[in-house]
PDB file of N, CA and C in Angstrom:
ATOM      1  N   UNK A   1      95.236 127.602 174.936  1.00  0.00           N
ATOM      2  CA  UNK A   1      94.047 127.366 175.728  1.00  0.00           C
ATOM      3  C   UNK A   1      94.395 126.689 177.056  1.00  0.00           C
ATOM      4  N   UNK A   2      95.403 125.491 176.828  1.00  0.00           N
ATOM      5  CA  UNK A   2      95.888 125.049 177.980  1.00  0.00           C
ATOM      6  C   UNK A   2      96.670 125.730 178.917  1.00  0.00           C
ATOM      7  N   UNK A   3      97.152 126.997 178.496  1.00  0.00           N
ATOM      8  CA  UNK A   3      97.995 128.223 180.061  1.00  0.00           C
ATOM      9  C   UNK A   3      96.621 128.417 180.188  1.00  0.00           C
ATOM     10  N   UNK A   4      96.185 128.883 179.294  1.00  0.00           N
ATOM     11  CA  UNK A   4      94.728 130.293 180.046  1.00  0.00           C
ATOM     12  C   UNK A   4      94.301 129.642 181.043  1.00  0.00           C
ATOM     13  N   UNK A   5      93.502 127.901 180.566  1.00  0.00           N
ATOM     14  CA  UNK A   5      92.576 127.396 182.097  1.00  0.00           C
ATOM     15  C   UNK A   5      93.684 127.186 183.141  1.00  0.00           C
ATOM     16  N   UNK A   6      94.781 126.953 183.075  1.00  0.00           N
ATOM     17  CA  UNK A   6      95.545 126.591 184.568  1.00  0.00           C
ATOM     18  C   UNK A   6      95.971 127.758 184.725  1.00  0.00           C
ATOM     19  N   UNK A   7      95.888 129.034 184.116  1.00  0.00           N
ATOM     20  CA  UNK A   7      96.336 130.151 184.959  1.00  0.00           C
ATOM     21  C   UNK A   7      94.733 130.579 186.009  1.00  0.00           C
ATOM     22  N   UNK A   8      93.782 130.777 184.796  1.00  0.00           N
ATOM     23  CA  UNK A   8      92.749 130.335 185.482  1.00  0.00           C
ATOM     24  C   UNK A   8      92.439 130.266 187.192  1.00  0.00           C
ATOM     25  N   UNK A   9      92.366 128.408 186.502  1.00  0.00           N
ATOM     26  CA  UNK A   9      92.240 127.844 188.232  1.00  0.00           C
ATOM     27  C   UNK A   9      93.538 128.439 188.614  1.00  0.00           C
ATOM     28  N   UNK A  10      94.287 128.447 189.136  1.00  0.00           N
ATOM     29  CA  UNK A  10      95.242 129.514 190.019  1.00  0.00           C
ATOM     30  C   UNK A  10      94.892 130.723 190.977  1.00  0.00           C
ATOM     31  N   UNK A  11      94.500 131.268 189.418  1.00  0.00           N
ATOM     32  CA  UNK A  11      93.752 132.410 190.018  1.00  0.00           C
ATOM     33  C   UNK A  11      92.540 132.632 190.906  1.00  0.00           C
ATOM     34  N   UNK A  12      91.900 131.337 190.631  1.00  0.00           N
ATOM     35  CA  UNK A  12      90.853 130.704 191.146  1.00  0.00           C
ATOM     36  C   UNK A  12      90.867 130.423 192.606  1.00  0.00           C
ATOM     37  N   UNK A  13      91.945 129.566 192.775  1.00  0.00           N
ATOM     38  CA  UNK A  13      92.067 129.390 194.158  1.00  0.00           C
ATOM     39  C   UNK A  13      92.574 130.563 194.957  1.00  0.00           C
ATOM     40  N   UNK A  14      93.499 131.471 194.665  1.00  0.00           N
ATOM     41  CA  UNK A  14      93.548 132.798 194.847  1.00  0.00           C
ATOM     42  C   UNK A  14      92.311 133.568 195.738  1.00  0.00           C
ATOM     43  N   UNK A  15      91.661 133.911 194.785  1.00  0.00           N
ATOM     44  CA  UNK A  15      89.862 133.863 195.008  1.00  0.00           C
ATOM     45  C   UNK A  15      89.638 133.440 196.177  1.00  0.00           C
ATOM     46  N   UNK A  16      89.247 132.008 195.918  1.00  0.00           N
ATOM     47  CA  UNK A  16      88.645 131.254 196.636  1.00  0.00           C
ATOM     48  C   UNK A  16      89.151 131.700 198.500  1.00  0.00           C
ATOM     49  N   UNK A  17      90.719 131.401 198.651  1.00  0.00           N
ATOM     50  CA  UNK A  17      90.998 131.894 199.832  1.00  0.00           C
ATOM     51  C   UNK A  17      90.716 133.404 200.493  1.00  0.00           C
ATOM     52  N   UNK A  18      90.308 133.831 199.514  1.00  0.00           N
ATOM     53  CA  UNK A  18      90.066 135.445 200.451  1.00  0.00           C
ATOM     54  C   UNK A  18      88.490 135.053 199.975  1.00  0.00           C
ATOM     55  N   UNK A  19      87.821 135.024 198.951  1.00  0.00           N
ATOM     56  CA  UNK A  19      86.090 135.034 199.104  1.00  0.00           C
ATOM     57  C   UNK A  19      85.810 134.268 200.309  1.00  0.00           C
ATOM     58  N   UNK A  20      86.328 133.140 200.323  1.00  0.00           N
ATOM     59  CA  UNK A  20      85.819 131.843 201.489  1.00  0.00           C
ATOM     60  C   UNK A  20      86.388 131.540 202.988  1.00  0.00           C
ATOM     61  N   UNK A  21      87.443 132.416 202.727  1.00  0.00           N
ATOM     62  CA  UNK A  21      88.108 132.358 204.273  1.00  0.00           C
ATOM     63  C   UNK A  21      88.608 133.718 204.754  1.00  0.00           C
ATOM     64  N   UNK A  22      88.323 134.415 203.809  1.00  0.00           N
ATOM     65  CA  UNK A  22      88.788 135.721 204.074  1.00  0.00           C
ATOM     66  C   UNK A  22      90.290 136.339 204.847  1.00  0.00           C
ATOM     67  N   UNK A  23      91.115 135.588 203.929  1.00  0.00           N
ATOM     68  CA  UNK A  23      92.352 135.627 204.156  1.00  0.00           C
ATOM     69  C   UNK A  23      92.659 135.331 202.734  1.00  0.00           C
ATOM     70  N   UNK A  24      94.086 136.747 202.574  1.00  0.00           N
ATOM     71  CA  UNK A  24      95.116 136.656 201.706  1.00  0.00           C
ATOM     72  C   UNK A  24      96.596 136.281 202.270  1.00  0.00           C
ATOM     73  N   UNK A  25      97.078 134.876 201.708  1.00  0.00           N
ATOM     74  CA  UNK A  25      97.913 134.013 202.401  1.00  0.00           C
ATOM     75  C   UNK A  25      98.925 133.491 201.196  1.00  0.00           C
ATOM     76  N   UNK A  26      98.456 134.193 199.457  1.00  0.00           N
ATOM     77  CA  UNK A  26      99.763 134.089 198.428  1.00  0.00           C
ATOM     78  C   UNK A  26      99.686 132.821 198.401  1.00  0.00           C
ATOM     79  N   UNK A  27     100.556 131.772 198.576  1.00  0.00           N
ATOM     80  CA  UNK A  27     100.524 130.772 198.013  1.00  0.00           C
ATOM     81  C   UNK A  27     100.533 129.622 199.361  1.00  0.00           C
ATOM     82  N   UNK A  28     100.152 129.783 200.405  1.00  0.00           N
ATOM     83  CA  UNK A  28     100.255 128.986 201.890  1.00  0.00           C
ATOM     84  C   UNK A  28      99.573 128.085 201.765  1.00  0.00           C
ATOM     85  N   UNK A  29      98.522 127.719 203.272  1.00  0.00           N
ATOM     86  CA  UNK A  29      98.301 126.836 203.594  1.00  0.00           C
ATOM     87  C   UNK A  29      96.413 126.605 202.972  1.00  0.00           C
ATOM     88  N   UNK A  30      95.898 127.993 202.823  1.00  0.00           N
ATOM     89  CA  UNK A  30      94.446 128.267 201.914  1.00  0.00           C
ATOM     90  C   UNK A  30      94.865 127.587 200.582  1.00  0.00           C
ATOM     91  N   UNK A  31      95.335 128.680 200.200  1.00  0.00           N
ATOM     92  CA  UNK A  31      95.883 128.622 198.397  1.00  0.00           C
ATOM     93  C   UNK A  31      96.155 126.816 198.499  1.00  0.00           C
ATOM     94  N   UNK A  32      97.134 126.141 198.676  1.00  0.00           N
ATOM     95  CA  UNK A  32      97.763 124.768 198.527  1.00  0.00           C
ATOM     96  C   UNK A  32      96.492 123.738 198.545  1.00  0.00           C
ATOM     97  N   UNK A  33      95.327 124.178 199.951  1.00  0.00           N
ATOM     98  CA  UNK A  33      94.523 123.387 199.948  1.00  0.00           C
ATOM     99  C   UNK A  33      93.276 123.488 198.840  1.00  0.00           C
ATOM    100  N   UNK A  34      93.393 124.752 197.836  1.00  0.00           N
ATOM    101  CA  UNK A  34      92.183 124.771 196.783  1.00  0.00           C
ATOM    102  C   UNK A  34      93.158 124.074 195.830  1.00  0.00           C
ATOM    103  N   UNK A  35      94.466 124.229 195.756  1.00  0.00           N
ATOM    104  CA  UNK A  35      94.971 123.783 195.233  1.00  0.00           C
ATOM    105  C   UNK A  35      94.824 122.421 194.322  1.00  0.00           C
ATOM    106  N   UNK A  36      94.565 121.166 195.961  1.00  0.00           N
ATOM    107  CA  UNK A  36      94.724 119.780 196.254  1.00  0.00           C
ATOM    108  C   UNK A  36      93.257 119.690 195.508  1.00  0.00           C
ATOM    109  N   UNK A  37      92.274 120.729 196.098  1.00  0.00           N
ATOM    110  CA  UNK A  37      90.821 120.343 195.561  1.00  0.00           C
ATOM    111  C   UNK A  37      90.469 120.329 194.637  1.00  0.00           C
ATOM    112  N   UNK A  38      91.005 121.359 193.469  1.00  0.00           N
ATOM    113  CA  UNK A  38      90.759 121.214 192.278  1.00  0.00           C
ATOM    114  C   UNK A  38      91.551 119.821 191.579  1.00  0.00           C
ATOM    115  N   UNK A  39      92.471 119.858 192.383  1.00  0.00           N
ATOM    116  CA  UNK A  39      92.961 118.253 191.547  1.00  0.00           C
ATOM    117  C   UNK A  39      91.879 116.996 191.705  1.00  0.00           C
ATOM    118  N   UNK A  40      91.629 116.788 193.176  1.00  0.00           N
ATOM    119  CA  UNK A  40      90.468 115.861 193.095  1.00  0.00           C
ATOM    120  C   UNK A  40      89.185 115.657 192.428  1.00  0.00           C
ATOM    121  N   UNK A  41      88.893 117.341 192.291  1.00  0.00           N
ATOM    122  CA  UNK A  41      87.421 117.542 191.819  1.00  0.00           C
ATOM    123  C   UNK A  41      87.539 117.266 189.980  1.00  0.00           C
ATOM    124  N   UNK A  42      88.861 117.576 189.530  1.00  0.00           N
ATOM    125  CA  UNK A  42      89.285 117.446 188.156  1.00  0.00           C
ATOM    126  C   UNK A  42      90.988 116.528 187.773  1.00  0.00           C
ATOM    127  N   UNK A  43      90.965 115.301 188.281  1.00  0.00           N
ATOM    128  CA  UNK A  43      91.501 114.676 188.307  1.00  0.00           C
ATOM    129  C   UNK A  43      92.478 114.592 187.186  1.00  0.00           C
ATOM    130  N   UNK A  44      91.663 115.068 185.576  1.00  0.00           N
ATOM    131  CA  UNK A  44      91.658 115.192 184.859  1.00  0.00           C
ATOM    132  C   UNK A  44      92.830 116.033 183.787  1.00  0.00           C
ATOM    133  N   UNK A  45      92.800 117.189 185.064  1.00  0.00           N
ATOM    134  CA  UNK A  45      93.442 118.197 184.498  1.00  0.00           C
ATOM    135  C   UNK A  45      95.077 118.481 185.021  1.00  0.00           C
ATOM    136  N   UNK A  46      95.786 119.395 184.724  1.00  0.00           N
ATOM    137  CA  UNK A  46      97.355 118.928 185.695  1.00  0.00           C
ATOM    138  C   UNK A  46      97.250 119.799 186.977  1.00  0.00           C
ATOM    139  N   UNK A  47      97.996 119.358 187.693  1.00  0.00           N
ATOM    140  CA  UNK A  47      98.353 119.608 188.646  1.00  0.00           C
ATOM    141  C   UNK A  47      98.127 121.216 189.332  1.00  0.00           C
ATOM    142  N   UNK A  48      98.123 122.519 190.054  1.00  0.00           N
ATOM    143  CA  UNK A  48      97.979 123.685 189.822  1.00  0.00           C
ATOM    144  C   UNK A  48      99.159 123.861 190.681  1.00  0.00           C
ATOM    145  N   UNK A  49     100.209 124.259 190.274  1.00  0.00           N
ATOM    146  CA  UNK A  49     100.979 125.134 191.029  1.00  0.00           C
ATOM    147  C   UNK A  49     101.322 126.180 191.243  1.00  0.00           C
ATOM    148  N   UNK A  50     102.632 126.238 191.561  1.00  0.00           N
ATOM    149  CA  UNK A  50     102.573 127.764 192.407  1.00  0.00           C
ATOM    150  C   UNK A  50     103.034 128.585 191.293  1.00  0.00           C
ATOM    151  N   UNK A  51     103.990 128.533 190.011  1.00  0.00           N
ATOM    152  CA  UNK A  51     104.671 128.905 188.749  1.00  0.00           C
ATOM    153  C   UNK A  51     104.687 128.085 187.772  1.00  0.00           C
ATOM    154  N   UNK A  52     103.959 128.732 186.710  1.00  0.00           N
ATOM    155  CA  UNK A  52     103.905 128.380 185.796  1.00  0.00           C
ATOM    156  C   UNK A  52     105.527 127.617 185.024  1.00  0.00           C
ATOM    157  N   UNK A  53     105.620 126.832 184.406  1.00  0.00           N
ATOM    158  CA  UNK A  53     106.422 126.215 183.614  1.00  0.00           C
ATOM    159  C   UNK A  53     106.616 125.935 182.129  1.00  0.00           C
ATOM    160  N   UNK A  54     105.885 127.207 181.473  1.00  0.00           N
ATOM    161  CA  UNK A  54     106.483 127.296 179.971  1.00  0.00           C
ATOM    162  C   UNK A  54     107.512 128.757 179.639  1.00  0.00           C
ATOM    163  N   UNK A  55     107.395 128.301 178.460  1.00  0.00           N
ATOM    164  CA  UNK A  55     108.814 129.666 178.218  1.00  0.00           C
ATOM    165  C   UNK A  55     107.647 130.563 177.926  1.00  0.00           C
ATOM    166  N   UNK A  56     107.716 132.043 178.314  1.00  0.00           N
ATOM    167  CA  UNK A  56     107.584 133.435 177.513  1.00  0.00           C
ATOM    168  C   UNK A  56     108.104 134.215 176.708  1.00  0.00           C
ATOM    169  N   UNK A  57     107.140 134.080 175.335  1.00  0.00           N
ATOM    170  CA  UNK A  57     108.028 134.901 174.689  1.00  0.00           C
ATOM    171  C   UNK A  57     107.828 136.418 174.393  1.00  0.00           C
ATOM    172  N   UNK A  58     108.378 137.236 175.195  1.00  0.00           N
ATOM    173  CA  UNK A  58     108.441 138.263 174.850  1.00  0.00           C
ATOM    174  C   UNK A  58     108.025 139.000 173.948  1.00  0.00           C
ATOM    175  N   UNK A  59     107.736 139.920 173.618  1.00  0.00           N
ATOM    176  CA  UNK A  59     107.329 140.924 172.268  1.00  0.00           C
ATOM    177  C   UNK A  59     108.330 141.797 172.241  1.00  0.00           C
ATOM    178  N   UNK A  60     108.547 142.431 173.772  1.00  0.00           N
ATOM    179  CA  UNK A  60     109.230 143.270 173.834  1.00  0.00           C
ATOM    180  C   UNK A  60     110.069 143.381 174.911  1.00  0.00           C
ATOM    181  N   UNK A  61     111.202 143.793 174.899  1.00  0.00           N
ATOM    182  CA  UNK A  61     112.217 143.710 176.565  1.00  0.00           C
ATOM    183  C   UNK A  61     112.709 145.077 176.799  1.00  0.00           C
ATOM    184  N   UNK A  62     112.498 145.021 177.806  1.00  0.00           N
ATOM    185  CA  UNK A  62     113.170 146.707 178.322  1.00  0.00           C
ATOM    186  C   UNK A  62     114.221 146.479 179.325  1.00  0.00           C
ATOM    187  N   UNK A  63     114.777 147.685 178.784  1.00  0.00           N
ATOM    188  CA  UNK A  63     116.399 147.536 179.405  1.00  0.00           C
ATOM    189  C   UNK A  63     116.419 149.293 180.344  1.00  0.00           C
ATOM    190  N   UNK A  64     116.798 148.904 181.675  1.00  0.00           N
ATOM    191  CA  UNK A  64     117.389 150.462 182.239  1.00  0.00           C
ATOM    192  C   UNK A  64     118.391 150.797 181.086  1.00  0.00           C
ATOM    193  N   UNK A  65     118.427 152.316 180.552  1.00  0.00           N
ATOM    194  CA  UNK A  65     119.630 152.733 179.858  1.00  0.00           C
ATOM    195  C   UNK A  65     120.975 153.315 180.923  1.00  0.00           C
ATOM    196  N   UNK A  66     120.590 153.407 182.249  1.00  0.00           N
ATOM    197  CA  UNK A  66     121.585 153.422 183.338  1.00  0.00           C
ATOM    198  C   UNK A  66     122.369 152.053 183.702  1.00  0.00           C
ATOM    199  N   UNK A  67     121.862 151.309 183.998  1.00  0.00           N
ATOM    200  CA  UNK A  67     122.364 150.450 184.895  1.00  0.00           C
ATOM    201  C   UNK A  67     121.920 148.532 184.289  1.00  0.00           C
ATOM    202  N   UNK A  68     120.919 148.822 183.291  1.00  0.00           N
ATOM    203  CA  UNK A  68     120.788 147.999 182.056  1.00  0.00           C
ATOM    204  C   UNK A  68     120.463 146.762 182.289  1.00  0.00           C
ATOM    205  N   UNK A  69     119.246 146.880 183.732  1.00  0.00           N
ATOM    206  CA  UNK A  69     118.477 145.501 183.959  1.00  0.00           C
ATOM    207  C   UNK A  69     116.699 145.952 183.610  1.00  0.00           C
TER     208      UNK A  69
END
């Protein structure tokens, strides 16, 4: 539950910079500042950055059978 809401807000601020400023800017100077806001507005919650920081675990991995990345 705790990835889903901070992928979430992420995604959120995402959003937010193209609904509200109408600019797509990835992770700049929009994105950083919904960033800062959701921390203030939810003090509460961690931090939102730019990459996530848990492990994935896979189900499944695929491999080129050429060249084998």
């Amino acid at each position: 539950a705790d990835r889903l809401r901070d992928t979430l807000i992420h995604e959120v601020c995402h959003a937010a910079t193209w609904l509200i400023n109408g600019v797509r800017d990835g992770h700049g100077r929009f994105w950083r500042f919904y960033a800062r806001k959701s921390a203030m507005i939810h003090p509460e919650l961690p931090m939102v950055t730019r990459c996530h920081n848990y492990e994935i675990k896979y189900k499944f991995i695929y491999e080129c059978v050429l060249c084998k990345t």
